[in-house]
Protein backbone atom coordinates (compact mmCIF):
# COMPACT_ATOMS: atom_id res chain seq x y z
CA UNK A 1 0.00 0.00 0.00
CA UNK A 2 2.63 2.70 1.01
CA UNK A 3 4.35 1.91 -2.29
CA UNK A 4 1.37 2.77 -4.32
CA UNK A 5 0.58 5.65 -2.56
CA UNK A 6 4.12 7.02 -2.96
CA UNK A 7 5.05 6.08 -6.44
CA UNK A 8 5.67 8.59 -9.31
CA UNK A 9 4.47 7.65 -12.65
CA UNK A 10 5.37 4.34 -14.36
CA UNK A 11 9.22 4.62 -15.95
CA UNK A 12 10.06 7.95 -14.33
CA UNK A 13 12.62 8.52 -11.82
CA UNK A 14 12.59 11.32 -9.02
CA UNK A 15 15.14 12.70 -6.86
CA UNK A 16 15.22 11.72 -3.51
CA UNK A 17 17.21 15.28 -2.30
CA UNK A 18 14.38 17.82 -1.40
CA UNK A 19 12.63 19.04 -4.98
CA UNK A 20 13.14 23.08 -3.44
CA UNK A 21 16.69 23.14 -3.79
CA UNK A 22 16.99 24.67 -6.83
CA UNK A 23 14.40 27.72 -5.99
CA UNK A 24 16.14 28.19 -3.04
CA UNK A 25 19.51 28.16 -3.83
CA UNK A 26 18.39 30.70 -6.78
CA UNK A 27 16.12 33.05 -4.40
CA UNK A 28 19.30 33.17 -1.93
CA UNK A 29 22.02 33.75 -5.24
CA UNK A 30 19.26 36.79 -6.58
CA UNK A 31 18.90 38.34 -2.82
CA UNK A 32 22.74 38.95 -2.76
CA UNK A 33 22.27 40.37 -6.58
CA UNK A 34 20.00 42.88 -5.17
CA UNK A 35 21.38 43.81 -1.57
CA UNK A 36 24.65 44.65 -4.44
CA UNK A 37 22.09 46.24 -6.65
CA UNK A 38 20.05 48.21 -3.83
CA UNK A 39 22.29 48.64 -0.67
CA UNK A 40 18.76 49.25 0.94
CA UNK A 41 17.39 46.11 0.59
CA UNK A 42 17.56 45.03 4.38
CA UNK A 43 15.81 47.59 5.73
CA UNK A 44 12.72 47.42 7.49
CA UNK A 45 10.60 49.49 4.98
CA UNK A 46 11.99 47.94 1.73
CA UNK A 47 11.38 44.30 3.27
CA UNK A 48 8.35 45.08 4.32
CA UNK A 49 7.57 46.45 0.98
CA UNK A 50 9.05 43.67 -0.93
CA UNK A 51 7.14 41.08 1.30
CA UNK A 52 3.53 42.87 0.80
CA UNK A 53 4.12 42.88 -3.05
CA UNK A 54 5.47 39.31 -3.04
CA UNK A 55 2.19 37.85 -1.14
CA UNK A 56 -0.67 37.20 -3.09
CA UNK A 57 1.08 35.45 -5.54
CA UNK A 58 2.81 33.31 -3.36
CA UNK A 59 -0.37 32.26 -1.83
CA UNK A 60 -2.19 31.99 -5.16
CA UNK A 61 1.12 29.43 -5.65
CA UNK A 62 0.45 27.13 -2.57
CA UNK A 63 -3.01 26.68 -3.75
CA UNK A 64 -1.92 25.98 -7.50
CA UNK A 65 0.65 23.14 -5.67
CA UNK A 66 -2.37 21.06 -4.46
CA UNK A 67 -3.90 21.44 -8.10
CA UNK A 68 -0.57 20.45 -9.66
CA UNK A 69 0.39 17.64 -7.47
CA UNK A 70 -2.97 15.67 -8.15
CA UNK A 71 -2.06 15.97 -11.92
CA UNK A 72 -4.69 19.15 -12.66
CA UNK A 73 -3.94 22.44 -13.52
CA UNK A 74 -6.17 25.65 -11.96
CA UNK A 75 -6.46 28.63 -14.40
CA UNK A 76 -8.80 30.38 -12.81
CA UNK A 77 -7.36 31.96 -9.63
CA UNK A 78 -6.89 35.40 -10.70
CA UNK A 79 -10.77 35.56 -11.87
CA UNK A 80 -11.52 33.60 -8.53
CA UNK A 81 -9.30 36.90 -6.62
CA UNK A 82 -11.14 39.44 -8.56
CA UNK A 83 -14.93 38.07 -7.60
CA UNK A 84 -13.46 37.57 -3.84
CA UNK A 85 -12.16 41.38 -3.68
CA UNK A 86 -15.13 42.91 -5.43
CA UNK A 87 -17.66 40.37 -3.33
CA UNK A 88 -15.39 41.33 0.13
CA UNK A 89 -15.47 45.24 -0.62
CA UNK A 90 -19.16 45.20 -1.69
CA UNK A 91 -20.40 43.41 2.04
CA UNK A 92 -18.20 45.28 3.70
CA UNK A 93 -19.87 48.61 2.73
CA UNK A 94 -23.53 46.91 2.39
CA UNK A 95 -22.98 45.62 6.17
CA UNK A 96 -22.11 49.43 7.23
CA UNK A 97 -18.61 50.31 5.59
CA UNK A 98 -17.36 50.72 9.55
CA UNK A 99 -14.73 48.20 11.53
CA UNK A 100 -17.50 45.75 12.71
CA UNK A 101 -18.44 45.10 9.18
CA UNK A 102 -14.85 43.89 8.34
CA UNK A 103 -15.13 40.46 9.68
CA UNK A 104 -18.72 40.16 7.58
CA UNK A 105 -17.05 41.00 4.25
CA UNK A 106 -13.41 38.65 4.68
CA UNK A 107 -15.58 35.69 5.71
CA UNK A 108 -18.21 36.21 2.36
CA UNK A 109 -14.89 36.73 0.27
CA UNK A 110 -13.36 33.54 1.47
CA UNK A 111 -16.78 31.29 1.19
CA UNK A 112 -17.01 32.69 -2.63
CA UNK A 113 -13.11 31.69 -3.27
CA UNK A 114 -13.90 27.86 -1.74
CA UNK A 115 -17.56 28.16 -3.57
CA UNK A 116 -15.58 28.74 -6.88
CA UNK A 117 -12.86 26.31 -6.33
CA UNK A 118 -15.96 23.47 -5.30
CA UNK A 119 -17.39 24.07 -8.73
CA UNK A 120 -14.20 23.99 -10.66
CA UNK A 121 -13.52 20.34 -8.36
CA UNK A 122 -17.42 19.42 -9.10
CA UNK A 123 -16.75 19.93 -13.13
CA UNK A 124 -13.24 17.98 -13.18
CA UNK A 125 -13.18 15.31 -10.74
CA UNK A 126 -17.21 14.27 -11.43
CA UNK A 127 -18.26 15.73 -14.59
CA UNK A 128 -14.82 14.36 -16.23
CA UNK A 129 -13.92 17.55 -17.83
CA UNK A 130 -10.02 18.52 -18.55
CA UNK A 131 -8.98 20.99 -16.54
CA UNK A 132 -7.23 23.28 -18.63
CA UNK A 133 -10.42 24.13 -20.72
CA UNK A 134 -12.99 24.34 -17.59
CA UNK A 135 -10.87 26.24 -15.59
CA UNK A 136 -9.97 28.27 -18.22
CA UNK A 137 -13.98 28.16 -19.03
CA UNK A 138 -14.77 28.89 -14.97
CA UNK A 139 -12.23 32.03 -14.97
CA UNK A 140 -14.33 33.61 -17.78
CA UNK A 141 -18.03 32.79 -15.82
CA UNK A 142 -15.97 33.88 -12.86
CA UNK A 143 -14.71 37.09 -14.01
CA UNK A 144 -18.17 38.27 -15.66
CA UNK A 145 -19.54 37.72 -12.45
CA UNK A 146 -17.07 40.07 -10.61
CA UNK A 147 -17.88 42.51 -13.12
CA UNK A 148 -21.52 42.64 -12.71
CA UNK A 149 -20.47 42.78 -9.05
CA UNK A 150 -18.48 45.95 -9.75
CA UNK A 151 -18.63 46.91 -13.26
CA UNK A 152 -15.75 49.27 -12.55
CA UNK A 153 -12.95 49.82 -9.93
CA UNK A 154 -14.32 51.91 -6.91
CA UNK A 155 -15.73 51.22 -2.83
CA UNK A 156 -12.80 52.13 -0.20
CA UNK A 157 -12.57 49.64 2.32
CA UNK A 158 -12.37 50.78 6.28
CA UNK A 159 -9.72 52.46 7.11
CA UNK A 160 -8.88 49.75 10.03
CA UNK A 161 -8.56 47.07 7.20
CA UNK A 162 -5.41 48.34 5.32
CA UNK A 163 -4.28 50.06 8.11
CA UNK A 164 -4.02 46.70 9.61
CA UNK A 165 -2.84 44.77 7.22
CA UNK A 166 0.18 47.30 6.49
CA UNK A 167 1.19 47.42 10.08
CA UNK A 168 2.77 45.89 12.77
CA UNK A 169 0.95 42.89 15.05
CA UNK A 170 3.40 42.28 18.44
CA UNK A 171 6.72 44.26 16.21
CA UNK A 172 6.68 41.24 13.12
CA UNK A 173 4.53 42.89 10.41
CA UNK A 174 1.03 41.60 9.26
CA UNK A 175 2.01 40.72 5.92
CA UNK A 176 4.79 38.11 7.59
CA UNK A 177 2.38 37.04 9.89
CA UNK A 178 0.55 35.97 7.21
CA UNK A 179 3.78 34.28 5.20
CA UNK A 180 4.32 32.20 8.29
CA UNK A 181 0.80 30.98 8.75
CA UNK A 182 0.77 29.44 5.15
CA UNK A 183 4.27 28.25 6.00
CA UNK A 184 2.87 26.26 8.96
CA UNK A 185 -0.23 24.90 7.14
CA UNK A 186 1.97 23.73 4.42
CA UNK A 187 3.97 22.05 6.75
CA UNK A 188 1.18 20.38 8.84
CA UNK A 189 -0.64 19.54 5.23
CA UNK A 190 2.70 17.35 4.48
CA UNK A 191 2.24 15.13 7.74
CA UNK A 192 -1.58 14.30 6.56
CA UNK A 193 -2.36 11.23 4.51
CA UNK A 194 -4.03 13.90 1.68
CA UNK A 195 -1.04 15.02 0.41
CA UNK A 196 -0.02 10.89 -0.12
CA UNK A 197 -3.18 10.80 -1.32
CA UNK A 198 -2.77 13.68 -3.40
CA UNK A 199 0.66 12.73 -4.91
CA UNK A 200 -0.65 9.26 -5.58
CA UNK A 201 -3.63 10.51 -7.20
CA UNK A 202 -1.43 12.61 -9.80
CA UNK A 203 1.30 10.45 -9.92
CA UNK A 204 -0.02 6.91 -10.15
CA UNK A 205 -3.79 7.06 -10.79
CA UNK A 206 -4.01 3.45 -11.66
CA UNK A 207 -2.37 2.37 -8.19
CA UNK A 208 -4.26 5.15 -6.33
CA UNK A 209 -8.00 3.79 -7.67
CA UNK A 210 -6.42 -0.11 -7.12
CA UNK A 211 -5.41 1.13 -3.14
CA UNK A 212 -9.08 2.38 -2.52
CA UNK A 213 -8.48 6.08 -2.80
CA UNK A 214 -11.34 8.39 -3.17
CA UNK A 215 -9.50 10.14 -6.00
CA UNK A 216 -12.40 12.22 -6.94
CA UNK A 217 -13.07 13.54 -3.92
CA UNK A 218 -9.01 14.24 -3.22
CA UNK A 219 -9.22 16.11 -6.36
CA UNK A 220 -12.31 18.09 -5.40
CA UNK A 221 -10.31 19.23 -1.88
CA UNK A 222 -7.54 20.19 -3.99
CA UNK A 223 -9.86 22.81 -5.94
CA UNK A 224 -11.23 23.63 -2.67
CA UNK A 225 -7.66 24.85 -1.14
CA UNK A 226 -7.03 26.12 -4.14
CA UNK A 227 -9.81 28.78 -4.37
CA UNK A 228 -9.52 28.94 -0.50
CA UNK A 229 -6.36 30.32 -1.05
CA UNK A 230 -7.19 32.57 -3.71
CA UNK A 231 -9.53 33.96 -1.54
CA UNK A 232 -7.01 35.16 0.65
CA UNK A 233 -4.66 36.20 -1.94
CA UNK A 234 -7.50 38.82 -2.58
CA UNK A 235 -7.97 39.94 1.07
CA UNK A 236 -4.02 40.33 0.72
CA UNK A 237 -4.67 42.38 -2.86
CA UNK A 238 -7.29 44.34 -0.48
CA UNK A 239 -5.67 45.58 2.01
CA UNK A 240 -2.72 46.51 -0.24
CA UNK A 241 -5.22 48.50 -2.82
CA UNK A 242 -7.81 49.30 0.25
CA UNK A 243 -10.40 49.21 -2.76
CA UNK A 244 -12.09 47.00 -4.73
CA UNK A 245 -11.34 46.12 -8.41
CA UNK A 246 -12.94 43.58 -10.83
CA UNK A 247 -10.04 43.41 -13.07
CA UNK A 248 -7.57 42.64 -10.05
CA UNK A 249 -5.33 39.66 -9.84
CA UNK A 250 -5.22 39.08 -13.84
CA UNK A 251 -1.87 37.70 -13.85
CA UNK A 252 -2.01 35.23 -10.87
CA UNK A 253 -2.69 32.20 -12.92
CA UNK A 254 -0.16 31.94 -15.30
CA UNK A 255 2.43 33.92 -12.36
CA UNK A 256 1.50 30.50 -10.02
CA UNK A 257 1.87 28.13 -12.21
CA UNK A 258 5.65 29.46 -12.87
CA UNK A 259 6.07 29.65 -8.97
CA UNK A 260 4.60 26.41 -9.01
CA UNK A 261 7.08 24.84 -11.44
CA UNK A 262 10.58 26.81 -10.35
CA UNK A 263 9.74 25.33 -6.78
CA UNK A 264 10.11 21.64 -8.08
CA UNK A 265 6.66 20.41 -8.66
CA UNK A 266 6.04 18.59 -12.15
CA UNK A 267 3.30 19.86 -14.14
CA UNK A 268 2.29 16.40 -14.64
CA UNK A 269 1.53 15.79 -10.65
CA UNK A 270 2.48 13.41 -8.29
CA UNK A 271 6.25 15.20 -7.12
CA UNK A 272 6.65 18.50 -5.50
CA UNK A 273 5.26 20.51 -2.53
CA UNK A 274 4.31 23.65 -1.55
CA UNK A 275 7.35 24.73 0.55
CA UNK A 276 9.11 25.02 -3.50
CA UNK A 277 6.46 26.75 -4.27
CA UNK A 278 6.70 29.63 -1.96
CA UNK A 279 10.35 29.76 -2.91
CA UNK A 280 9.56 29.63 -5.90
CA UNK A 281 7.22 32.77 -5.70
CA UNK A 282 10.06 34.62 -3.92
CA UNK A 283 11.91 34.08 -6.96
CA UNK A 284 10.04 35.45 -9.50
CA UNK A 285 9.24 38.29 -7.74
CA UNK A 286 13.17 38.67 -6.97
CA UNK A 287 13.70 38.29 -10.72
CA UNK A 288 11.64 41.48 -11.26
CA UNK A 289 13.20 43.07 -8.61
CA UNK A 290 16.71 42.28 -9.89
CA UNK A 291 15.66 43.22 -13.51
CA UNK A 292 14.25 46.87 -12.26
CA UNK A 293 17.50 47.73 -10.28
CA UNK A 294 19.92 46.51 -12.98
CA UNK A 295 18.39 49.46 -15.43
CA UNK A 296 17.64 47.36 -18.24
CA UNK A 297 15.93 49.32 -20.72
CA UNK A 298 11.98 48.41 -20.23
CA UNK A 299 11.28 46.72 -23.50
CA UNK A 300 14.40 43.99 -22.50
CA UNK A 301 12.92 43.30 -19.20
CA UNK A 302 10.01 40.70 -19.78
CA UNK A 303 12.97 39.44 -22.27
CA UNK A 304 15.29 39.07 -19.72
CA UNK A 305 12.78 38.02 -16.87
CA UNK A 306 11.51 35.18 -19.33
CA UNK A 307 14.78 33.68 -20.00
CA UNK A 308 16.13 33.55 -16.43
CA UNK A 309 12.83 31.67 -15.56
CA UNK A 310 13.37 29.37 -18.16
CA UNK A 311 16.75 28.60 -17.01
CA UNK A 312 16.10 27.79 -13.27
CA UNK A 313 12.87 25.71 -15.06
CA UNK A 314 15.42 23.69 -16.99
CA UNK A 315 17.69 23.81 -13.85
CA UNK A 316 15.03 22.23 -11.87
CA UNK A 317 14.48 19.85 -14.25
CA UNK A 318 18.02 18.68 -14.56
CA UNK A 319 18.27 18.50 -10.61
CA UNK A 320 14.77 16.19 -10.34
CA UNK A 321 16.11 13.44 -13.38
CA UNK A 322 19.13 12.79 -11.26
């Protein structure tokens, strides 16, 4: 049983040294590029900057991971983010606009991101349909409906909700606060028989239906986290924008998926976790950062950007064959 549940695909062959290596060597090797780049980089403000702009997308990517490692792919998380923001700020100013409404409006926002993430699980794991196209389907049903939400950007949120979530909570800011809480669920996800389950389901679906696994119903959770944590990328987006915004988010899906990937997990399921993942988020966003402060001329920097993830993809690669 353990064997099934733990096998990779038929023929291939995995490395047994953790499949984050690569991401984080590479996130160290590009935060020494930019301390040399920007001398300011360690301070407070600049960190804390980085960190808030570095978020949502590296939650968006621990939700992707649990897509990914079942062997599905999730391309509708930044249409998922837009409907929670515009559904959060809309309840929050129906239920009174003040600080008592706050807690009203993040819990809506977070039942629409699972809601959404149910239905994409409901069409792929029951209905049978490929993931790519109803996901890609969903994002457009998704993002119509966050538009006749809000058919255009506007509705402040409380002042108490960005002003919390850009400060300080016992000296360690919010937005870290928030880094280390997905940290820990990630790691307390790894010690529960759904991630086996998960890997098995994505890596070996044949020996995961033969050792009694529920696989559409671990495939249906997966979609579930997934738009769960979309959800709170868009709180994140939220309290960073304080406003709400139906076109928000548009670049999450294709942004996680890369994170996804550079942090070791194979597209095709069944190898990887989501501690690569956030690494691999870190990265990307420490690729723009290194891009920016190197002055390369603007139209060379999604060039640039481009090629240097395509070389830490093929590096991780290389590093997961051997």
């Amino acid at each position: 049983m353990k064997s099934i549940l733990s096998a990779p695909k038929s023929g291939s062959t995995v490395s047994k040294r953790p499949v984050w290596l690569v991401a984080f060597g590479s996130l160290v090797a590009l935060v020494l590029i930019n301390w040399f780049l920007q001398p300011s980089f360690f301070d407070g403000m600049v960190m804390h900057s980085n960190l808030t702009t570095f978020l949502p997308l590296t939650l968006v990517a621990i939700g992707q991971t649990f897509v990914i490692m079942g062997g599905d792919i999730d391309l509708s998380v930044g249409s998922i983010a837009a409907l929670v923001n515009v559904v959060t700020v809309t309840v929050i100013a129906m239920a009174g606009g003040d600080a008592a409404s706050v807690p009203i409006g993040l819990l809506t926002g977070l039942v629409v991101g699972v809601l959404c993430g149910v239905f994409n699980g409901l069409l792929i794991s029951y209905l049978r349909l490929q993931p790519m196209v109803a996901t890609f389907g969903t994002g457009i049903i998704f993002s119509a409906l966050a538009l006749w939400v809000m058919p255009q950007a506007g509705l402040s949120v409380p002042e108490v909700y960005w002003m919390t979530y850009s400060d300080f909570v016992l000296g360690v800011p919010t937005v870290l606060w928030i880094l280390i809480a997905g940290f820990l669920f990630v790691l307390f996800m790894q010690r529960r028989p759904f991630e086996s389950h998960l890997k098995a389901v994505g890596g070996n679906r044949a020996g995961a239906f033969q050792s009694g696994i529920n696989m559409s119903f671990v495939r249906l959770l997966s979609f579930a986290l997934c738009g769960l944590f979309s959800g709170f990328a868009a709180l994140c987006l939220t309290g960073e924008t304080a406003s709400g915004d139906p076109l928000i988010g548009q670049s999450l899906a294709m942004g996680s998926i890369s994170a996804v990937v550079l942090g070791g997990t194979m597209l095709s399921g069944g190898v990887g976790g989501a501690i690569g993942s956030i690494f691999g988020a870190l990265l990307l966003g420490m690729i723009g950062n290194v891009i920016f402060f190197a002055g390369l001329p603007f139209e060379f920097q999604t060039l640039v950007q481009g090629l240097i993830v395509l070389a830490a993809l093929a590096g991780g690669v290389l590093v997961a064959r051997k």
